[in-house]
N, C-alpha and C. Protein backbone atom coordinates (compact mmCIF):
# COMPACT_ATOMS: atom_id res chain seq x y z
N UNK A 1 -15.30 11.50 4.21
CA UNK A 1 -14.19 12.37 3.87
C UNK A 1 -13.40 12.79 5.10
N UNK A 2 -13.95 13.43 6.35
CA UNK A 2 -13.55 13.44 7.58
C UNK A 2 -12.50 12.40 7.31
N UNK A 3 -12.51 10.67 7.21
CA UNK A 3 -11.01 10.07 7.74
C UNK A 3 -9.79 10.30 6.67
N UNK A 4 -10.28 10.96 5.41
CA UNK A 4 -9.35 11.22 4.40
C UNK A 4 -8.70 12.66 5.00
N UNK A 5 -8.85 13.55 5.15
CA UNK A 5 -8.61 14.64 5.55
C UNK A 5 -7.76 14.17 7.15
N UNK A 6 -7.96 13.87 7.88
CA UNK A 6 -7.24 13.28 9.20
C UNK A 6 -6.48 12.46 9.00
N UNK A 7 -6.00 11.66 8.32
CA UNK A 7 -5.14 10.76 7.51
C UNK A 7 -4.16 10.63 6.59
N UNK A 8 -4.57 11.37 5.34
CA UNK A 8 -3.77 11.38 4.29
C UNK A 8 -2.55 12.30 4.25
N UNK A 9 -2.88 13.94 4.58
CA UNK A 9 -1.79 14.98 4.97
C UNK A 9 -0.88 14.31 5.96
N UNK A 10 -1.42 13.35 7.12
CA UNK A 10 0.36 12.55 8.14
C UNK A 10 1.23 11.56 7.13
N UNK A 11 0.21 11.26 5.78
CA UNK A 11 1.15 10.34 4.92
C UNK A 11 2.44 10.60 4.56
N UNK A 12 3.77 9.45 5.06
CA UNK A 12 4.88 9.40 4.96
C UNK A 12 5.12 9.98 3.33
N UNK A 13 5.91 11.01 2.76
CA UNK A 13 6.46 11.57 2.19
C UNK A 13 7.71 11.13 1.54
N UNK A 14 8.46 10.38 0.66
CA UNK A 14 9.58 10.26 0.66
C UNK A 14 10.52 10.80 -0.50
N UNK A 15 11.54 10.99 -0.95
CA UNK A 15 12.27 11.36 -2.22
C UNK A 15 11.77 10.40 -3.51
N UNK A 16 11.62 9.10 -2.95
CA UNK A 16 11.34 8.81 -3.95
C UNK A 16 10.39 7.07 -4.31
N UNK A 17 9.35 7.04 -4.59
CA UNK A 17 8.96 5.98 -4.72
C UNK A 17 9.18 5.05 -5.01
N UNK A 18 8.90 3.73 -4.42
CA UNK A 18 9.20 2.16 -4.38
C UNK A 18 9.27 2.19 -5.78
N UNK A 19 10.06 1.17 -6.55
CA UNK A 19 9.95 0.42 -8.01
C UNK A 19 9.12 -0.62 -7.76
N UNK A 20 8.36 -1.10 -8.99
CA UNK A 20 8.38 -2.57 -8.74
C UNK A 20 9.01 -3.72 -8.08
N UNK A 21 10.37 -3.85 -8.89
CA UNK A 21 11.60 -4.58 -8.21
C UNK A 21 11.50 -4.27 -6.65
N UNK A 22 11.55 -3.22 -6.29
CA UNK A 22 11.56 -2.70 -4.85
C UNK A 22 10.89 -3.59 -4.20
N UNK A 23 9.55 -3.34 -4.55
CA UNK A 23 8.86 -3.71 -3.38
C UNK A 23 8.44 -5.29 -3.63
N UNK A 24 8.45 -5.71 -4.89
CA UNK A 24 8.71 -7.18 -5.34
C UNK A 24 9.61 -8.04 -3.90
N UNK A 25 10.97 -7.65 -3.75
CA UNK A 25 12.26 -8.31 -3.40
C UNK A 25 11.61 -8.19 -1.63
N UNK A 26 10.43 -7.71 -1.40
CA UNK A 26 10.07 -7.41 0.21
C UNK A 26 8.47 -8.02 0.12
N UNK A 27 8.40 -8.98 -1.01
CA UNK A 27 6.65 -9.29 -0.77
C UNK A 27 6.16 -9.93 0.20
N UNK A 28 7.22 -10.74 0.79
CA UNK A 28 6.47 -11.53 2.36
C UNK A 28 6.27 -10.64 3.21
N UNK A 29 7.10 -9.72 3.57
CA UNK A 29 7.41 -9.24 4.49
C UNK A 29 5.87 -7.97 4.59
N UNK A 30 5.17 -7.10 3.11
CA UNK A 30 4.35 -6.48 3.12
C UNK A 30 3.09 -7.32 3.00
N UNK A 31 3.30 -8.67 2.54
CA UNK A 31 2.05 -9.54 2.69
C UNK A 31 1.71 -10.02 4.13
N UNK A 32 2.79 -10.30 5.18
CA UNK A 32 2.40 -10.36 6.71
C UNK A 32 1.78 -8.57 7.12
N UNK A 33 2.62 -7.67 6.72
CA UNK A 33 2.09 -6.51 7.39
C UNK A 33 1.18 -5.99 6.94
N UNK A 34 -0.25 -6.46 5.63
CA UNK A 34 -1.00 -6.46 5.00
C UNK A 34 -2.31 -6.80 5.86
N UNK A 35 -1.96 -8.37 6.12
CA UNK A 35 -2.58 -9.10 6.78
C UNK A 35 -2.91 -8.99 8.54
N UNK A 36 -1.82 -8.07 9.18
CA UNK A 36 -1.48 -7.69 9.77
C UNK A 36 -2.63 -6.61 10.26
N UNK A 37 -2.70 -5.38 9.45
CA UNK A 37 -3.94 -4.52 9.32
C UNK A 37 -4.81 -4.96 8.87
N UNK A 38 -5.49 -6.01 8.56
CA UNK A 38 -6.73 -6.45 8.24
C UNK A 38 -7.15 -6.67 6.51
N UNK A 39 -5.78 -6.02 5.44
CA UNK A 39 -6.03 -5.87 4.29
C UNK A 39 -5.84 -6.76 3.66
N UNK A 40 -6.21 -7.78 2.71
CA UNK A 40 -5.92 -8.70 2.04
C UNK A 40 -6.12 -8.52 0.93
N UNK A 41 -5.52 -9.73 -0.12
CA UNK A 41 -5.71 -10.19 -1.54
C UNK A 41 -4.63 -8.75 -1.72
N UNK A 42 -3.21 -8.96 -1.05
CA UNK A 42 -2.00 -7.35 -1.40
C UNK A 42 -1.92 -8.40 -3.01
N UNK A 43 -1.89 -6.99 -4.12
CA UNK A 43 -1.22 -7.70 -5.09
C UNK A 43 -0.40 -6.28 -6.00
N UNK A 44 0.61 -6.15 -7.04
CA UNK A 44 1.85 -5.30 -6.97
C UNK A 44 1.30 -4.47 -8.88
N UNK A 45 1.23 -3.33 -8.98
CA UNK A 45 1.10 -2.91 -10.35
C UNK A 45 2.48 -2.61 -10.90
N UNK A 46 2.82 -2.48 -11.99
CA UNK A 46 4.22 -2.27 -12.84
C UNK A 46 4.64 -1.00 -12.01
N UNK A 47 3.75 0.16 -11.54
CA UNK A 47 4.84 1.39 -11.27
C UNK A 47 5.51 0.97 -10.03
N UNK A 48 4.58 0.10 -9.39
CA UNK A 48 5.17 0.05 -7.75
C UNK A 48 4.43 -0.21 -6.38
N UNK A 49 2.63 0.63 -7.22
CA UNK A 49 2.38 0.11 -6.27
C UNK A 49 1.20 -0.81 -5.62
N UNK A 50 1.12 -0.69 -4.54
CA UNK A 50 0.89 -1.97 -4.15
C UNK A 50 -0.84 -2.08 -4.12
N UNK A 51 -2.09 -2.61 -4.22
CA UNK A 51 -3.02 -3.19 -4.18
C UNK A 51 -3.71 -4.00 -3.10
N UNK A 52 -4.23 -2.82 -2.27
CA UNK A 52 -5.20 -4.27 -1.27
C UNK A 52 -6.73 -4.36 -1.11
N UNK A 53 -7.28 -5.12 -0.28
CA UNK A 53 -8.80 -4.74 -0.33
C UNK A 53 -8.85 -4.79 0.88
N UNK A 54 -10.06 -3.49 1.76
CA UNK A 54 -10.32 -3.24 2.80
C UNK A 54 -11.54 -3.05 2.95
N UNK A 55 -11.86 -3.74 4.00
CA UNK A 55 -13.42 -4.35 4.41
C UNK A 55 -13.98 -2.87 5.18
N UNK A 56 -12.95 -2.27 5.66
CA UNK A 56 -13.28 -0.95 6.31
C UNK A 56 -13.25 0.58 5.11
N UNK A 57 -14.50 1.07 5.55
CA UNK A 57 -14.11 2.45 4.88
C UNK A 57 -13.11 3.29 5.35
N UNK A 58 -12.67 4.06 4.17
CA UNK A 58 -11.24 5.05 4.75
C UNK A 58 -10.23 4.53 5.03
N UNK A 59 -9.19 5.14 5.13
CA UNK A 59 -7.86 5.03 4.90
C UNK A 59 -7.05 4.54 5.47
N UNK A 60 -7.47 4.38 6.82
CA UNK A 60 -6.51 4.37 8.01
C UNK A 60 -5.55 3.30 8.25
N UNK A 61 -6.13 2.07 7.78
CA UNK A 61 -5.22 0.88 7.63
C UNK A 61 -4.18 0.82 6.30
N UNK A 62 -4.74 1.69 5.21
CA UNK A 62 -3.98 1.66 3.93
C UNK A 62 -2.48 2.26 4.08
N UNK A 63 -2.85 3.63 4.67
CA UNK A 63 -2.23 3.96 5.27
C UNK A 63 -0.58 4.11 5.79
N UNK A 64 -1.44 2.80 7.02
CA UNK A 64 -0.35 2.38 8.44
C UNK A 64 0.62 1.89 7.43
N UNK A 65 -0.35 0.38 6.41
CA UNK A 65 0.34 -0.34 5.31
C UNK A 65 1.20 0.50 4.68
N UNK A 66 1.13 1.41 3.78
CA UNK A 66 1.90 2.57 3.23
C UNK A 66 3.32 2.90 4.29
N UNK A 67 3.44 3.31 5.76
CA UNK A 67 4.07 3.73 6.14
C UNK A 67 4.67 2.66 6.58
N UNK A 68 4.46 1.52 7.08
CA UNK A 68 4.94 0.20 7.16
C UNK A 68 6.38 -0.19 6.39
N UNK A 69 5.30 -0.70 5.01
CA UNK A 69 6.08 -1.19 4.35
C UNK A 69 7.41 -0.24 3.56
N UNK A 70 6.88 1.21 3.45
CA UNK A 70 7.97 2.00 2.95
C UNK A 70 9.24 1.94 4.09
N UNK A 71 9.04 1.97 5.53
CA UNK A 71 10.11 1.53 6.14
C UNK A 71 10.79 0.50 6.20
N UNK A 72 9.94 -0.55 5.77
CA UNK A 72 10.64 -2.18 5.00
C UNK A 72 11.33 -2.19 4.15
N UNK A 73 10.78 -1.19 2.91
CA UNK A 73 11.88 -1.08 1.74
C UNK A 73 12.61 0.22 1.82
N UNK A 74 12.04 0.93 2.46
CA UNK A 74 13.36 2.08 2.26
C UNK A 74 12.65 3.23 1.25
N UNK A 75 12.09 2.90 0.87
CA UNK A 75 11.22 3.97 -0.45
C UNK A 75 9.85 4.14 0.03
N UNK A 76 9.21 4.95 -0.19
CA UNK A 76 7.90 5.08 -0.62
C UNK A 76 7.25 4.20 -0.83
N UNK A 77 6.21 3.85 -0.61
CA UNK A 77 5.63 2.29 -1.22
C UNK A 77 4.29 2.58 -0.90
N UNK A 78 3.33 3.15 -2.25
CA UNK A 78 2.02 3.70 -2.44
C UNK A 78 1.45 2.36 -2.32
N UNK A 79 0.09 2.99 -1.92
CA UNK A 79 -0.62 1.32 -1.72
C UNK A 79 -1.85 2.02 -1.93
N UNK A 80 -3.07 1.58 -2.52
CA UNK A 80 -4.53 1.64 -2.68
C UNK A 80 -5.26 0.68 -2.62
N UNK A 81 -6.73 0.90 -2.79
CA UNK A 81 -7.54 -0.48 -2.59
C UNK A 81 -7.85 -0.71 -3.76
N UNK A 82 -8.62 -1.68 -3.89
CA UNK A 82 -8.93 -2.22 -5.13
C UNK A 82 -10.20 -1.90 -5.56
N UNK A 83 -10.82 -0.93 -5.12
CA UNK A 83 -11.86 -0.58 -5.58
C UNK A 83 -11.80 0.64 -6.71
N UNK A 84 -10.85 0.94 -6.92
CA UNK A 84 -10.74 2.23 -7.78
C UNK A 84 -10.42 1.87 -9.07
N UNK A 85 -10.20 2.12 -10.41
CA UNK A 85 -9.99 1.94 -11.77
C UNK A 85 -8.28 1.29 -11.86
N UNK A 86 -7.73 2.26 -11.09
CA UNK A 86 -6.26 1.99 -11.37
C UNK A 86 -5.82 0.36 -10.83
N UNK A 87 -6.88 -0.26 -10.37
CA UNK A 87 -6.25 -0.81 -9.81
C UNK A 87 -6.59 -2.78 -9.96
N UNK A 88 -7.12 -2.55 -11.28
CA UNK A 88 -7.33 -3.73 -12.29
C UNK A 88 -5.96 -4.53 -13.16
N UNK A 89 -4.74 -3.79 -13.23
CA UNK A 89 -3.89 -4.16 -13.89
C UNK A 89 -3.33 -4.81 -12.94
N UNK A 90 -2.78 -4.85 -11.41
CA UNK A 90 -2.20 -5.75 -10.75
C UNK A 90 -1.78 -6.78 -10.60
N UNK A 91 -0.73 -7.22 -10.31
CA UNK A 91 -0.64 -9.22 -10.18
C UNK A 91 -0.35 -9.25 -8.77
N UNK A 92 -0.99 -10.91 -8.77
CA UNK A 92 -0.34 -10.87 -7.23
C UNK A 92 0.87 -10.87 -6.38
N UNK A 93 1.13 -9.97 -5.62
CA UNK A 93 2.39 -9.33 -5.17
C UNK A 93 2.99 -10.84 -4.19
């Protein structure tokens, strides 16, 4: 919990979150910066967002990814791992 607490409160903030379409029209670009932090198998859910799996516990790369790619698209662009419930409906981004 320590890296959730040191991590999550610096998370980029924005008006308003990535669409699908959004972050669809930028998938190379978050699949290099995915790969980039160590996260693979990025794949995209209907609200927006994005899906990776991380070999490391905690947040810290999800993250960077999160703040990354929302400066790629311009929006918000939530990202989680794939270990949680929500995150079975995905296709690959």
């Amino acid at each position: 919990m320590a890296g959730y607490h040191r991590h999550v409160p610096g998370a980029p903030v924005a008006d308003r979150k990535a669409t699908q379409q959004e972050v669809a029209e930028h998938r190379d670009a978050i699949r290099r910066l995915a790969d980039g932090f160590g996260l693979t198998g990025p794949r995209l859910r209907s609200d927006g967002a994005v899906v990776v799996h991380s070999p490391e516990s905690g947040y810290r790369n999800v993250l960077r990814l999160s703040s990354a790619a929302s400066e790629v698209v311009g929006r918000y662009v939530h990202v989680i791992t794939d270990d949680v419930p929500g995150a079975t409906s995905a296709k690959d981004l």
